[in-house]
Protein backbone atom coordinates (compact mmCIF):
# COMPACT_ATOMS: atom_id res chain seq x y z
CA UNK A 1 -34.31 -25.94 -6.63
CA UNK A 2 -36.21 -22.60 -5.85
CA UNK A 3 -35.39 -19.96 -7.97
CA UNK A 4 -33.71 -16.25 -6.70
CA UNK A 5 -37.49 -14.51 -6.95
CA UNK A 6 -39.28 -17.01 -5.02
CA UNK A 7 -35.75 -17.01 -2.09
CA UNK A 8 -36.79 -13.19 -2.39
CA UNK A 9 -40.20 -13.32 -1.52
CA UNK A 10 -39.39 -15.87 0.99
CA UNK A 11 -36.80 -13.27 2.37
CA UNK A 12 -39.36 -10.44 2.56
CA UNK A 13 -41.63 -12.65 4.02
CA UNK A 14 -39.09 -13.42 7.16
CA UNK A 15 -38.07 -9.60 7.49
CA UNK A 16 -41.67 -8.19 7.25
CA UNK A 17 -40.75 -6.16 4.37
CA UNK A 18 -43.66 -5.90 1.69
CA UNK A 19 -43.03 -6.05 -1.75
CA UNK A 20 -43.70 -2.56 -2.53
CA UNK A 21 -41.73 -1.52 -0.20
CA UNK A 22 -38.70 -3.91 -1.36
CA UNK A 23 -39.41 -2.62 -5.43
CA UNK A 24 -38.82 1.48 -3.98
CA UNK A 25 -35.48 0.47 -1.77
CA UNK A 26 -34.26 -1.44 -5.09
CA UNK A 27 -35.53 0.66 -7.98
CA UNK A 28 -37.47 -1.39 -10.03
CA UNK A 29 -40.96 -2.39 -11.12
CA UNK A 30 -44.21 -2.85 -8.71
CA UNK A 31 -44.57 -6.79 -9.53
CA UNK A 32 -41.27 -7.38 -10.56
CA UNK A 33 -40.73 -10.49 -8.55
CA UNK A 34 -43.55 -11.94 -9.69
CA UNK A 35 -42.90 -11.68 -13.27
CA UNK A 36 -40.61 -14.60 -15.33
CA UNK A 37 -37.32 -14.09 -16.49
CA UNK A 38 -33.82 -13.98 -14.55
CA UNK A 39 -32.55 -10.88 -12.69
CA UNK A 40 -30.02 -9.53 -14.15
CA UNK A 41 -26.54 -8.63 -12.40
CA UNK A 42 -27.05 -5.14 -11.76
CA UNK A 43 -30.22 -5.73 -9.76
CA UNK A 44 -28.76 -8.57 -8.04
CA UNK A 45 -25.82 -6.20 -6.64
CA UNK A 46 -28.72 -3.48 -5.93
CA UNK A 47 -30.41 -6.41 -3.74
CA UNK A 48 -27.04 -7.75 -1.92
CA UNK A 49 -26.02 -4.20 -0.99
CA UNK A 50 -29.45 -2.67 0.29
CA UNK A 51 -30.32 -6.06 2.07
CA UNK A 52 -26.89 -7.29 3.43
CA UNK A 53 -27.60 -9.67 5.74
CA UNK A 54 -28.70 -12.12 2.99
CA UNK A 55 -26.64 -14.51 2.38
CA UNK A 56 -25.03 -14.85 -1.32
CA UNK A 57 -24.83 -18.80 -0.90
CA UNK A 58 -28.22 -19.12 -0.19
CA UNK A 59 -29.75 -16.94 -2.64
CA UNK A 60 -27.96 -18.28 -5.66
CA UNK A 61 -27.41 -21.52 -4.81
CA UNK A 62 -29.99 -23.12 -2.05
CA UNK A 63 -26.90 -23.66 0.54
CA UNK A 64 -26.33 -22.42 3.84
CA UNK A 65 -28.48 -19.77 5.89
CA UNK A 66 -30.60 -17.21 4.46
CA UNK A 67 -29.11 -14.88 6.84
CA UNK A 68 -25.14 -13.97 6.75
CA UNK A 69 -23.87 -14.86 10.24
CA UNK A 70 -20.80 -12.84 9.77
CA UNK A 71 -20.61 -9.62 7.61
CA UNK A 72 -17.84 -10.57 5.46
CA UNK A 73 -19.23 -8.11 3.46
CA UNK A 74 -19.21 -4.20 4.81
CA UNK A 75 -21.39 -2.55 2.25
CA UNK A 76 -22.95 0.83 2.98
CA UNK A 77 -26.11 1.70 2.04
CA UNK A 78 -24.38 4.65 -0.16
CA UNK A 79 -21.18 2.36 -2.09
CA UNK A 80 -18.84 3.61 -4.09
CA UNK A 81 -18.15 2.12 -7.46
CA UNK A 82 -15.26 0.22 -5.92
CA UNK A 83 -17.44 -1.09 -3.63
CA UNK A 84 -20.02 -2.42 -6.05
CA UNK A 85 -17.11 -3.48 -8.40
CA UNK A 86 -15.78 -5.47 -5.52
CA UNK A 87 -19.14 -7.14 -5.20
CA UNK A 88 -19.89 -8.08 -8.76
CA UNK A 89 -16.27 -10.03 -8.70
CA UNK A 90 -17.33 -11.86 -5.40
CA UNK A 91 -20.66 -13.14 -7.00
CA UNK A 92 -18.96 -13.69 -10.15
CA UNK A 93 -16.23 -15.35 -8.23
CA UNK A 94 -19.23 -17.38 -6.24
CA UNK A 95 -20.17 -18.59 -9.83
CA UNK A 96 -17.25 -20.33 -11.15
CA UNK A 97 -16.31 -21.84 -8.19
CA UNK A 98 -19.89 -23.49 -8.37
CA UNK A 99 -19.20 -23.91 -12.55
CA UNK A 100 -16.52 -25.81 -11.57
CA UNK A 101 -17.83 -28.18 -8.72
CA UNK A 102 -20.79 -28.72 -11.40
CA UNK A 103 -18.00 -29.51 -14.15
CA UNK A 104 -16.65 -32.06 -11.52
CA UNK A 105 -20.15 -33.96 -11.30
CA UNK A 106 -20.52 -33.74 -14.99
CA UNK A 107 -17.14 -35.48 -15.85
């Protein structure tokens, strides 16, 4: 499975976007996605709201479309804390329901 980082770079890659410019739009690090380690949640809902059109499924989980065909989520480039409240709960939501189909292979 292909982690987040290298979906990102493949992302970029697709939109024209250079990495430089993706680190300045998303506050963090020149080289960041080519360092180890996880991204943490608050990055993550950085990424999802100042590139919308990826799609959540995709990113975190290899399934679907890299783009979203439908905006299911509005996000401005400006949200509100409700709005990035609302989407950490969707990605956490995302999670369990893929904790639990995992669970179901497990058992």
């Amino acid at each position: 499975m292909m982690k987040i980082k290298e979906k990102l770079k493949e992302y970029l890659s697709v939109k024209k976007i250079t990495k430089l410019e993706f680190y300045n739009n998303i506050n963090v690090a020149n080289g960041y996605l080519d360092k180890d380690g996880a991204i943490n949640s608050d990055i993550l809902a950085t990424i999802l709201i100042k590139y919308s059109d990826i799609n959540i499924n995709w990113l975190l989980f290899g399934e679907e479309n890299m783009f979203m065909k439908n905006q299911d989520l509005d996000i401005s480039s400006q949200p509100s804390c409700g709005e990035s409240c609302k989407l950490k709960d969707y990605i956490i939501d995302l999670q369990k329901e893929k904790i639990k189909l995992l669970e179901k292979l497990v058992l």
